[in-house]
PDB file of N, CA and C in Angstrom:
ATOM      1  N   UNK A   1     104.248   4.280  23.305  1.00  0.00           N
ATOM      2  CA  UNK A   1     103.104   4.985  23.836  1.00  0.00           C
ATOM      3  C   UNK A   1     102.196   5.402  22.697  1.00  0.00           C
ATOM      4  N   UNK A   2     100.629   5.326  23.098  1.00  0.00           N
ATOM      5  CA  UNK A   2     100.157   6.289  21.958  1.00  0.00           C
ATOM      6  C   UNK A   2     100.673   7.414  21.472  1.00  0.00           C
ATOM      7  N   UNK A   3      99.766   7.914  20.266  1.00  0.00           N
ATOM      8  CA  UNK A   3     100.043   9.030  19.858  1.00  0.00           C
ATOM      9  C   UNK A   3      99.658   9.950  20.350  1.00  0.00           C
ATOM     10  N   UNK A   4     100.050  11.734  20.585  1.00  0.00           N
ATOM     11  CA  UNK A   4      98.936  12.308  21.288  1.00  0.00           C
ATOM     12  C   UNK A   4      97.500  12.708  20.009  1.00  0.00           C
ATOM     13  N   UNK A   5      97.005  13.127  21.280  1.00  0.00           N
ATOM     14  CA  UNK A   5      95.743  13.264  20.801  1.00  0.00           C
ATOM     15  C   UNK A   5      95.225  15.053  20.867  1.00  0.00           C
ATOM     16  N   UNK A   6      95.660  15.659  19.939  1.00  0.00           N
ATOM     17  CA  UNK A   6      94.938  16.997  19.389  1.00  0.00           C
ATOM     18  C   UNK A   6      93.338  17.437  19.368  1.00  0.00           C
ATOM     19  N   UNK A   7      92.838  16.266  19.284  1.00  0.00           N
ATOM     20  CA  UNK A   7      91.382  16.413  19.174  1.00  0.00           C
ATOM     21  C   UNK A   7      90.709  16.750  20.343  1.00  0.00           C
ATOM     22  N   UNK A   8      89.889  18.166  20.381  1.00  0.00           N
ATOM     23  CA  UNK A   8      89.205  18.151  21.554  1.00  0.00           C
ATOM     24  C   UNK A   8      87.996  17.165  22.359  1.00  0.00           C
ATOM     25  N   UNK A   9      87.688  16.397  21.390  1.00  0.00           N
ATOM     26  CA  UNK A   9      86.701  15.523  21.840  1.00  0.00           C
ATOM     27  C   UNK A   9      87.310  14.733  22.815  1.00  0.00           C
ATOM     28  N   UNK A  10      86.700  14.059  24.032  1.00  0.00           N
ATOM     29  CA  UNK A  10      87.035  12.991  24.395  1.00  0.00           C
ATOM     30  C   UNK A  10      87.226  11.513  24.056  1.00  0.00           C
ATOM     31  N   UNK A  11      87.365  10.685  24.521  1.00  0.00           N
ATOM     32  CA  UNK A  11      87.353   9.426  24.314  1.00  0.00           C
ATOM     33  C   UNK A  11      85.915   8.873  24.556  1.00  0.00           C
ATOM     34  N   UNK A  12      85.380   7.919  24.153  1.00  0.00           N
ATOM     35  CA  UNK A  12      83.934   7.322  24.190  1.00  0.00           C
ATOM     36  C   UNK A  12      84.259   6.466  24.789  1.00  0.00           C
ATOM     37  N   UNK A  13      83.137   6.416  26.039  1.00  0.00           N
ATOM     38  CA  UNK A  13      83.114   5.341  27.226  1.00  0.00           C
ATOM     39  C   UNK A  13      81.674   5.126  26.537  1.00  0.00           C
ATOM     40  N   UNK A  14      80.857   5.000  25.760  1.00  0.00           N
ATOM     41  CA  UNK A  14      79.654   4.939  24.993  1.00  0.00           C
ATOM     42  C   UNK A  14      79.711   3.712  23.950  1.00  0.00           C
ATOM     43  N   UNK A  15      79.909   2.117  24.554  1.00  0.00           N
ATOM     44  CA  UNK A  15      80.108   1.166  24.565  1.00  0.00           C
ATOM     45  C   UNK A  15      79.472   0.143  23.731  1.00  0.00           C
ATOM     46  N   UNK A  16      77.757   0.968  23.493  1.00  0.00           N
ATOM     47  CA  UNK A  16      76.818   0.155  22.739  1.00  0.00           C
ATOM     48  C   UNK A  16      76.581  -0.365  21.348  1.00  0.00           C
ATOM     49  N   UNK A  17      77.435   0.536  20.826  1.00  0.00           N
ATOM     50  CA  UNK A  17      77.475   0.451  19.309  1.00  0.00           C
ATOM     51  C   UNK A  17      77.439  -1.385  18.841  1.00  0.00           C
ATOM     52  N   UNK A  18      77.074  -1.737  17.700  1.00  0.00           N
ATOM     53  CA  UNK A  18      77.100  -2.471  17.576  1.00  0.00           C
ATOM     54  C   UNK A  18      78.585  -3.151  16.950  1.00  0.00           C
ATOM     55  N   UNK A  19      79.461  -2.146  16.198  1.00  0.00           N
ATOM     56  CA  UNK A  19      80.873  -2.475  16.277  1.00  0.00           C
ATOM     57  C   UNK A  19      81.517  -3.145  17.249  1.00  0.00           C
ATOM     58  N   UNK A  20      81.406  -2.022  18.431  1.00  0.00           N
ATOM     59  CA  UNK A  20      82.273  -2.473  19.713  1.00  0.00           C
ATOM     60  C   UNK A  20      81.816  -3.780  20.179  1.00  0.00           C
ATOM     61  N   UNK A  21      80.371  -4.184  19.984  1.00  0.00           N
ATOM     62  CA  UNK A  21      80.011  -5.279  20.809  1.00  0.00           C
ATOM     63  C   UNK A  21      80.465  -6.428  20.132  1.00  0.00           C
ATOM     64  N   UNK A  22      80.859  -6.086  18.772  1.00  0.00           N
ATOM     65  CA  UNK A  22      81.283  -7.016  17.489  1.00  0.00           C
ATOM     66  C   UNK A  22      82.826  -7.527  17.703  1.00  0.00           C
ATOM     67  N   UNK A  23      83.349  -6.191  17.944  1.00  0.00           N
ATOM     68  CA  UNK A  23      84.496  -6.349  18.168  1.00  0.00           C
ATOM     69  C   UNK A  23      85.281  -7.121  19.642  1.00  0.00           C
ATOM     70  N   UNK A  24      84.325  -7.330  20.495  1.00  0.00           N
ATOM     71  CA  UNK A  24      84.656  -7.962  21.801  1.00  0.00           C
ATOM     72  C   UNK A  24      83.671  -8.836  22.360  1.00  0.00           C
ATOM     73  N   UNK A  25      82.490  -9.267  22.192  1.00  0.00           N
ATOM     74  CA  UNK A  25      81.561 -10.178  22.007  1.00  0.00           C
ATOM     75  C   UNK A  25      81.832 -11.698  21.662  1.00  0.00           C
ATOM     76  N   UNK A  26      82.001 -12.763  22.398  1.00  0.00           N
ATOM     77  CA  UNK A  26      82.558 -13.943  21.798  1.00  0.00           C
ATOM     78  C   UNK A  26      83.808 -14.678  22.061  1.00  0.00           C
ATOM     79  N   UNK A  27      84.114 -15.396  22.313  1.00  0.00           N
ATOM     80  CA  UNK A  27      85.434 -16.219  22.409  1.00  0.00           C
ATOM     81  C   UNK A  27      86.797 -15.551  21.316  1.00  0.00           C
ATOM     82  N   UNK A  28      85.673 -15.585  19.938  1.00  0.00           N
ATOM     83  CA  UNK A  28      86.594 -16.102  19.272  1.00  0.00           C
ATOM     84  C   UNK A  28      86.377 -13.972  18.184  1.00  0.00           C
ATOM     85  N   UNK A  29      86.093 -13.219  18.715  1.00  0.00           N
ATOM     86  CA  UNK A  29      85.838 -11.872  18.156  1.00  0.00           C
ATOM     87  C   UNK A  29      87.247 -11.645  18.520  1.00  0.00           C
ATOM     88  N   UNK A  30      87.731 -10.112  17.814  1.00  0.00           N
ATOM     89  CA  UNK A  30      89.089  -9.675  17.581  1.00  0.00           C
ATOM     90  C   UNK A  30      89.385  -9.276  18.965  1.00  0.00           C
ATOM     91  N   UNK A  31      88.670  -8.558  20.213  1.00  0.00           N
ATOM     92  CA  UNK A  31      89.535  -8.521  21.245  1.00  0.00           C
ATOM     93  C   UNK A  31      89.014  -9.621  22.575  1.00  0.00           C
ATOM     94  N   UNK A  32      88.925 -10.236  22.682  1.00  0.00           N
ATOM     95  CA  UNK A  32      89.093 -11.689  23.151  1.00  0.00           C
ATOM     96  C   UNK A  32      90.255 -12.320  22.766  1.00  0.00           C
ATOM     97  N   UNK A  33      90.398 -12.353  20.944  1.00  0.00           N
ATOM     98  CA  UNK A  33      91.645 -12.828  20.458  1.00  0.00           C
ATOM     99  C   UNK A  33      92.577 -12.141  21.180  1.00  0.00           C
ATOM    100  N   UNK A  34      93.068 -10.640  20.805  1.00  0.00           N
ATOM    101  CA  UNK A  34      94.169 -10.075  21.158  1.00  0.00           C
ATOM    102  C   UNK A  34      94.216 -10.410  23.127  1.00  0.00           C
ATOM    103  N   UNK A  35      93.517 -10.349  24.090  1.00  0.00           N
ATOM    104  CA  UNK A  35      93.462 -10.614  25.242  1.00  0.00           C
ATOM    105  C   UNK A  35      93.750 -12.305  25.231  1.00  0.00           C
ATOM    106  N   UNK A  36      93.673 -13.001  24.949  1.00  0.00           N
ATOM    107  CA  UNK A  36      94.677 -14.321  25.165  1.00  0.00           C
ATOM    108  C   UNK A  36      95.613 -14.489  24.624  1.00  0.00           C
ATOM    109  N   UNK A  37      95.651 -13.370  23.346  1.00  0.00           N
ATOM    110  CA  UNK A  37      97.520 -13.411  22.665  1.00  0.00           C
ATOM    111  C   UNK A  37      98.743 -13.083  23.560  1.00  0.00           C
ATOM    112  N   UNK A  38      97.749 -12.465  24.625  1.00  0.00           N
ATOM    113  CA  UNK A  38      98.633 -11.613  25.620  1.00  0.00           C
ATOM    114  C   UNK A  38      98.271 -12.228  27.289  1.00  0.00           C
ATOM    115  N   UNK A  39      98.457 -13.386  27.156  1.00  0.00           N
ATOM    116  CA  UNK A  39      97.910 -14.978  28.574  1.00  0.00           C
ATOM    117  C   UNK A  39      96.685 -13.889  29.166  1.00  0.00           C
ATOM    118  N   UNK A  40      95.959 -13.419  29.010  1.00  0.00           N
ATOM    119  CA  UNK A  40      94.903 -12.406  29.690  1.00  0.00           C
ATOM    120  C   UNK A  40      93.415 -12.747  29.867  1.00  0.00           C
ATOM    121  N   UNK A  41      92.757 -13.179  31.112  1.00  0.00           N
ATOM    122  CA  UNK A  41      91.282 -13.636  30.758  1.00  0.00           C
ATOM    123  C   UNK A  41      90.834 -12.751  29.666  1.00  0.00           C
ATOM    124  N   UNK A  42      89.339 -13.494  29.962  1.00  0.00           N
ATOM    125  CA  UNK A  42      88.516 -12.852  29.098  1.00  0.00           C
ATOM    126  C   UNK A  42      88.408 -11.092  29.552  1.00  0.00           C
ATOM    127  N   UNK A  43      88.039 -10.585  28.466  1.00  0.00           N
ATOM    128  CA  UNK A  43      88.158  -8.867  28.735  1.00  0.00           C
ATOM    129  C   UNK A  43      86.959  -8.208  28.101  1.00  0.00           C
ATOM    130  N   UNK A  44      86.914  -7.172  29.027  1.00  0.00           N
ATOM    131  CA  UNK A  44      85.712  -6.361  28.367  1.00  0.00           C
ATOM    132  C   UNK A  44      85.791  -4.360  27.920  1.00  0.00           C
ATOM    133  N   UNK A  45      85.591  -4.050  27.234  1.00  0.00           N
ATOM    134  CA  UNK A  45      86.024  -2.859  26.562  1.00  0.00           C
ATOM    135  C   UNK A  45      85.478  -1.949  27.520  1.00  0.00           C
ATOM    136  N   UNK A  46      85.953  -0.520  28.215  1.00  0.00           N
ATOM    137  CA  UNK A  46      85.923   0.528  28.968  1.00  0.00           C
ATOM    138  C   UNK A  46      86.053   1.543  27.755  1.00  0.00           C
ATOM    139  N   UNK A  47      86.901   2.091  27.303  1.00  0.00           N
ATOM    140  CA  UNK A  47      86.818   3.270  26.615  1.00  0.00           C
ATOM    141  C   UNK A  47      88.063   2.970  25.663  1.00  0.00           C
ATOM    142  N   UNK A  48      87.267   3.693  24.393  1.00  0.00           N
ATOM    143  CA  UNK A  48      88.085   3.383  22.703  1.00  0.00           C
ATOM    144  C   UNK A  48      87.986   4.723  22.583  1.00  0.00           C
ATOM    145  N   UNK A  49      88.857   5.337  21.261  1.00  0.00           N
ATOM    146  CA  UNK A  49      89.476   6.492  20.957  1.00  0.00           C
ATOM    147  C   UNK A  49      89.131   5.733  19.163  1.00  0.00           C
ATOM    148  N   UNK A  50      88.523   6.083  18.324  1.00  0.00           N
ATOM    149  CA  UNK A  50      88.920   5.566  17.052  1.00  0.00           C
ATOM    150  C   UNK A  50      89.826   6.788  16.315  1.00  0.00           C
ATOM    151  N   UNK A  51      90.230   7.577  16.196  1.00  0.00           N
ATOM    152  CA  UNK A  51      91.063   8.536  15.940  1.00  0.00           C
ATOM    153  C   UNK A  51      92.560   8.174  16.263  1.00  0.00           C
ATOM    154  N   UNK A  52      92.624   7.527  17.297  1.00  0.00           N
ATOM    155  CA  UNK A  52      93.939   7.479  17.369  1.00  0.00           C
ATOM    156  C   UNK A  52      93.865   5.546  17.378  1.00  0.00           C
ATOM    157  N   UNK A  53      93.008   4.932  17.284  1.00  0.00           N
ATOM    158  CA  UNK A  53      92.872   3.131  17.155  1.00  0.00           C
ATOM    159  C   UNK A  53      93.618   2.930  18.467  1.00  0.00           C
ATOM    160  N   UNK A  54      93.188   3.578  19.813  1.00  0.00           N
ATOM    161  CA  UNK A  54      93.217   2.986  21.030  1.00  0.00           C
ATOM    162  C   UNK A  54      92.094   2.328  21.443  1.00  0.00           C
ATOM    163  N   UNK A  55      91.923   1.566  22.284  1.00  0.00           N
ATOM    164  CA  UNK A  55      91.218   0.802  23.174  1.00  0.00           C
ATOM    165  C   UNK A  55      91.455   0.497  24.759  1.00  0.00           C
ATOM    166  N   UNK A  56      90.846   0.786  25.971  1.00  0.00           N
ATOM    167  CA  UNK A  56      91.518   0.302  26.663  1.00  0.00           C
ATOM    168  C   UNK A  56      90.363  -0.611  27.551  1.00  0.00           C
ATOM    169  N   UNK A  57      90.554  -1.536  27.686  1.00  0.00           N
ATOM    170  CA  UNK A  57      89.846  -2.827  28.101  1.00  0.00           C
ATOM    171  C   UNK A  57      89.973  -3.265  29.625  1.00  0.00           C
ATOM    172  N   UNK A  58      89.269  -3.868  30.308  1.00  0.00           N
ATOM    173  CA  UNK A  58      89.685  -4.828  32.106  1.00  0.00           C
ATOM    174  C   UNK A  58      89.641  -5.985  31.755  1.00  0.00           C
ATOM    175  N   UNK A  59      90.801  -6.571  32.472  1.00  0.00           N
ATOM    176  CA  UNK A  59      90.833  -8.190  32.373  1.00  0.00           C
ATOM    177  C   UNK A  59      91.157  -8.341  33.927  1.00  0.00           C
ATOM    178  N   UNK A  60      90.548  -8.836  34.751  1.00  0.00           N
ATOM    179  CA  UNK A  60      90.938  -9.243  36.041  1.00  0.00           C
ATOM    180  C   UNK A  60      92.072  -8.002  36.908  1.00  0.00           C
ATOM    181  N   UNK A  61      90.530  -7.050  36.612  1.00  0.00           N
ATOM    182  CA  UNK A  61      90.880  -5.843  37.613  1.00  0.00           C
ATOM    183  C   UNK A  61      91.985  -5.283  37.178  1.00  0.00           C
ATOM    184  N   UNK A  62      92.597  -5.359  36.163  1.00  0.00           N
ATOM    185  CA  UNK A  62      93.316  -4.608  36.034  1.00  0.00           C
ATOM    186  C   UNK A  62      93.057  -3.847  34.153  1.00  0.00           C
ATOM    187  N   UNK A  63      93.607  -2.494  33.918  1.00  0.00           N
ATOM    188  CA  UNK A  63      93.649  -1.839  32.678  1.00  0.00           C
ATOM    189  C   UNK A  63      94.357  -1.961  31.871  1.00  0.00           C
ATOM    190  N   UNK A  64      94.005  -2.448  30.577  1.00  0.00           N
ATOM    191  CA  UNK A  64      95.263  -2.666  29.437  1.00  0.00           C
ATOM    192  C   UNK A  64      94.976  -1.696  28.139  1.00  0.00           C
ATOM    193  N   UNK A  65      95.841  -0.633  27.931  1.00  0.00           N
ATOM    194  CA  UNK A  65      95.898  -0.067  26.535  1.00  0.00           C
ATOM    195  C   UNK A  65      95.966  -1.237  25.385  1.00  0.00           C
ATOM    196  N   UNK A  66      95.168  -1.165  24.536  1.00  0.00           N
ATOM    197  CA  UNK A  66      94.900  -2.093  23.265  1.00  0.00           C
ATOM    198  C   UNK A  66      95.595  -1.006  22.048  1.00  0.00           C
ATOM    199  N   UNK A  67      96.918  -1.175  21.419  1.00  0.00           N
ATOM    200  CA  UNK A  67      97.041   0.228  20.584  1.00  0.00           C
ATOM    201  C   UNK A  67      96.602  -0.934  18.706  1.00  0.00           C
ATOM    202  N   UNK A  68      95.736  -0.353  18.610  1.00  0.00           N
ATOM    203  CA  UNK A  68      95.033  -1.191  17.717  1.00  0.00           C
ATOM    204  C   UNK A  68      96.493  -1.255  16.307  1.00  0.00           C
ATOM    205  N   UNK A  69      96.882  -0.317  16.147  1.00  0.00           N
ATOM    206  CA  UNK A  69      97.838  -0.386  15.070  1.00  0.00           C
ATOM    207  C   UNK A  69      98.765  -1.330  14.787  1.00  0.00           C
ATOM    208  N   UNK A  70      99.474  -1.681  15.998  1.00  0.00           N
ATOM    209  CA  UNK A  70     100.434  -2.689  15.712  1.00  0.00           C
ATOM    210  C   UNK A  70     100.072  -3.843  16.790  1.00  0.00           C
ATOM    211  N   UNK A  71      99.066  -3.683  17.230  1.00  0.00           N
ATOM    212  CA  UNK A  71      98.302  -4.754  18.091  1.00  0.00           C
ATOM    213  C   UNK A  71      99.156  -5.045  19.341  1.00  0.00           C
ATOM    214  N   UNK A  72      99.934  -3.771  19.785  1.00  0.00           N
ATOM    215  CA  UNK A  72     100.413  -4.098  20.976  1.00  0.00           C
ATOM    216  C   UNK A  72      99.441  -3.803  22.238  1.00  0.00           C
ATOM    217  N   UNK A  73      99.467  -3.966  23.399  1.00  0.00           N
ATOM    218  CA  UNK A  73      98.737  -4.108  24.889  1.00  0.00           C
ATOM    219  C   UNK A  73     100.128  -3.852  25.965  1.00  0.00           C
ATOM    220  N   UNK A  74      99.675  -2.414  26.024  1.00  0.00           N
ATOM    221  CA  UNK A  74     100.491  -2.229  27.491  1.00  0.00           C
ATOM    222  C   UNK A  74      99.511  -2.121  28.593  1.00  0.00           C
ATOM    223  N   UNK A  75     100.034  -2.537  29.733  1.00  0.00           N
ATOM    224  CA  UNK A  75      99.398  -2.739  30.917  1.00  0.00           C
ATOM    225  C   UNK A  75      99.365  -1.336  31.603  1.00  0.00           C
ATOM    226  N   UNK A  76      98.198  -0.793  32.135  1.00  0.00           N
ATOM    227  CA  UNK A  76      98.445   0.540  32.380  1.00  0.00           C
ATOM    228  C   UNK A  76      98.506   0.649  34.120  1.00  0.00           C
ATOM    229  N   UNK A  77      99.463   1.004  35.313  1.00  0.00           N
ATOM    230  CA  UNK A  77      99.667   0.852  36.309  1.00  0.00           C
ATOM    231  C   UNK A  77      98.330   1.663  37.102  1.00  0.00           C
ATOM    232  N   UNK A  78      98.047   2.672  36.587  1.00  0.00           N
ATOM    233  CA  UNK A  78      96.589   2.820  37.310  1.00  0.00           C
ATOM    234  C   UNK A  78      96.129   2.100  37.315  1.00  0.00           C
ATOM    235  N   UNK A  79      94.808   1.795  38.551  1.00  0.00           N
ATOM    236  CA  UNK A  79      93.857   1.045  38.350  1.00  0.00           C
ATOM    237  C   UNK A  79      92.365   1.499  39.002  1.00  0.00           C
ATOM    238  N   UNK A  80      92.437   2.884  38.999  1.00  0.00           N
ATOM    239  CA  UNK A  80      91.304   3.851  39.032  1.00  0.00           C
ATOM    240  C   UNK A  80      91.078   4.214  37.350  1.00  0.00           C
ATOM    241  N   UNK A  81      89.593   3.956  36.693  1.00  0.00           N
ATOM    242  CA  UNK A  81      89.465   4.280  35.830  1.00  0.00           C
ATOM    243  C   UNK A  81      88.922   5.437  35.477  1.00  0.00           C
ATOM    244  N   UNK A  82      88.752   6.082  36.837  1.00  0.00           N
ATOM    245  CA  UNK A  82      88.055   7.814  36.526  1.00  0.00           C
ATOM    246  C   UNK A  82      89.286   8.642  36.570  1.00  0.00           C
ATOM    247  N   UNK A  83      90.484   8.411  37.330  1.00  0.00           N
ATOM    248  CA  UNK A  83      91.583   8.813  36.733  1.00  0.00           C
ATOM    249  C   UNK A  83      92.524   8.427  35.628  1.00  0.00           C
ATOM    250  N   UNK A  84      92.375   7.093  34.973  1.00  0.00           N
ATOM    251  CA  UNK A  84      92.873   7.326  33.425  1.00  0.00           C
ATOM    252  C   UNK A  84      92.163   8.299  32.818  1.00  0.00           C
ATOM    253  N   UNK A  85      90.503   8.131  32.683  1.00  0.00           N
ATOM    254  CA  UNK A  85      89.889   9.266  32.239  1.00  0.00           C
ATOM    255  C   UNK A  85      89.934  10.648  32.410  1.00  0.00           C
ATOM    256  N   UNK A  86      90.644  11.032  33.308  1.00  0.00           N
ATOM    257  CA  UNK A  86      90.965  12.593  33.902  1.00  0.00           C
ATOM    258  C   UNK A  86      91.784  12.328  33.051  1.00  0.00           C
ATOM    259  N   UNK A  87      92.951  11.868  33.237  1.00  0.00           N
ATOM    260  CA  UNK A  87      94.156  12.568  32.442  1.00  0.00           C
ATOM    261  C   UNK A  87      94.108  12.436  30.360  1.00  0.00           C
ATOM    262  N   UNK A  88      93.026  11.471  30.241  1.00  0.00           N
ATOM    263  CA  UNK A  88      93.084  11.532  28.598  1.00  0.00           C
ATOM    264  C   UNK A  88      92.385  12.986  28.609  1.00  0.00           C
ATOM    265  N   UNK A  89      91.176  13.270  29.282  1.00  0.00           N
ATOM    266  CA  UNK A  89      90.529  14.468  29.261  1.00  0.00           C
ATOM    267  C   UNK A  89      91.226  16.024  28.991  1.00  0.00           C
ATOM    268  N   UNK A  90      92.171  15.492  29.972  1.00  0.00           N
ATOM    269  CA  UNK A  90      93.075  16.732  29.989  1.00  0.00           C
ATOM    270  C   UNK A  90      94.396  16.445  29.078  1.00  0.00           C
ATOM    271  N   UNK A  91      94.535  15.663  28.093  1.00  0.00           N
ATOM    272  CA  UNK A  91      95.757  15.093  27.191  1.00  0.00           C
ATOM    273  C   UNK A  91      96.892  14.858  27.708  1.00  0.00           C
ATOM    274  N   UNK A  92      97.045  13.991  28.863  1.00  0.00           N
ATOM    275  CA  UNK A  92      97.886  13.593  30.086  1.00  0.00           C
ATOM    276  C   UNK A  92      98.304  12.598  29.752  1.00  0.00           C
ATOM    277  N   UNK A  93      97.367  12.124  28.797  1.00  0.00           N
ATOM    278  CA  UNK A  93      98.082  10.190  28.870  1.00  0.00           C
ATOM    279  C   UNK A  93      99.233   9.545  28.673  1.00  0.00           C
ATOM    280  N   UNK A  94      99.717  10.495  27.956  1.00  0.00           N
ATOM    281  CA  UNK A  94     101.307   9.933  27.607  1.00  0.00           C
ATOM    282  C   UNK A  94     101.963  10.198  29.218  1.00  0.00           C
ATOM    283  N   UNK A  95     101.582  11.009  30.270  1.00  0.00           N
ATOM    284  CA  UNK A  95     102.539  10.429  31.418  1.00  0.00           C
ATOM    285  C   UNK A  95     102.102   9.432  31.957  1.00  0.00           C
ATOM    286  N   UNK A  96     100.668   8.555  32.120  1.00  0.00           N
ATOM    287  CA  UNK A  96     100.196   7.557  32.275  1.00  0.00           C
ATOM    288  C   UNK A  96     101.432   6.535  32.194  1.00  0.00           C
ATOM    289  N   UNK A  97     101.771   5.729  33.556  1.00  0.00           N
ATOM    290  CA  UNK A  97     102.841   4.663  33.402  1.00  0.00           C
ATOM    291  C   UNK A  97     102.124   3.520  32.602  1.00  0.00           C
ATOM    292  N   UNK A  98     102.714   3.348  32.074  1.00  0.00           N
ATOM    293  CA  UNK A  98     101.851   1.703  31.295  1.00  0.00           C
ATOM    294  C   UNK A  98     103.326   0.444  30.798  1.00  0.00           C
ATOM    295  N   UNK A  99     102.989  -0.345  31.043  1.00  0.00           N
ATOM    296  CA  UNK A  99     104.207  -1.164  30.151  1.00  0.00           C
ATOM    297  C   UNK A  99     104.339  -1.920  29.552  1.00  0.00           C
ATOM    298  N   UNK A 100     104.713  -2.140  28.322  1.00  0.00           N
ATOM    299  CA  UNK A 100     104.409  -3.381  26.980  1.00  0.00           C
ATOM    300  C   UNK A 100     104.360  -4.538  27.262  1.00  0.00           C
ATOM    301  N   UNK A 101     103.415  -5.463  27.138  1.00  0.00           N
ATOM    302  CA  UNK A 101     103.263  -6.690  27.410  1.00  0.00           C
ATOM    303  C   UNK A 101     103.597  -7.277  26.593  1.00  0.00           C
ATOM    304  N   UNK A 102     104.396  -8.851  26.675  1.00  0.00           N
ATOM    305  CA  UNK A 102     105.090  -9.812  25.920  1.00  0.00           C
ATOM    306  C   UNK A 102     103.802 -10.584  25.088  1.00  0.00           C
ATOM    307  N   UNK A 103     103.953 -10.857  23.726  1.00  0.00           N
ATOM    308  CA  UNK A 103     102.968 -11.886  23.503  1.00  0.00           C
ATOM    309  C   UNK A 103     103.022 -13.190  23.802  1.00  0.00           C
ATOM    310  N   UNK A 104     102.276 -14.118  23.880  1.00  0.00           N
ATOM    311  CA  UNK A 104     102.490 -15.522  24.799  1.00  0.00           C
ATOM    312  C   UNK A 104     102.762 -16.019  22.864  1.00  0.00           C
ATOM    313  N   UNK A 105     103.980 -17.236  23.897  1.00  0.00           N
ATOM    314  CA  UNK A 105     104.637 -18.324  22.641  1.00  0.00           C
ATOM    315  C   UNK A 105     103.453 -18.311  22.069  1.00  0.00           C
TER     316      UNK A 105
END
């Protein structure tokens, strides 16, 4: 699971930066990569944390934690994204069910 998160700020659903668009923009950009490392269409970024190097992305309706550190992707069983966002808000996420996804051969 992530780490928790102490920081009162929220998480940024504020998407425009030119990083983020860098970072997921393209076939062949770093999370596109990590989303087919893990058999996953193409994906598009919802809300990043850079403090703690989370990400969490949609690939075919469904939510995947991106934990940027060791480049794992757990699948997160919600699939309301104003309630993942409630509970990071309120530093809930660690009860958030989510579960580690295998990387493809």
């Amino acid at each position: 699971m992530p780490p928790a998160n102490d920081n009162p700020l929220p998480p940024t659903t504020q998407l425009a930066s030119l990083t983020i668009r860098h970072e997921w923009e393209g076939r062949e950009s770093e999370g596109q990569t990590i989303a087919r490392e893990y058999d996953l269409a193409p994906a598009r970024p919802v809300m990043e944390d850079n403090q703690t190097l989370f990400t969490i992305f949609e690939s075919d309706g469904k939510f995947y934690l991106w934990q940027r550190i060791d480049d794992d992707v757990f699948e997160i069983a919600c699939r309301d994204i104003r309630e993942i966002a409630c509970k990071i808000s309120q530093s809930q996420f660690r009860e958030q069910r989510t579960s580690l996804l295998p990387r493809s051969a």
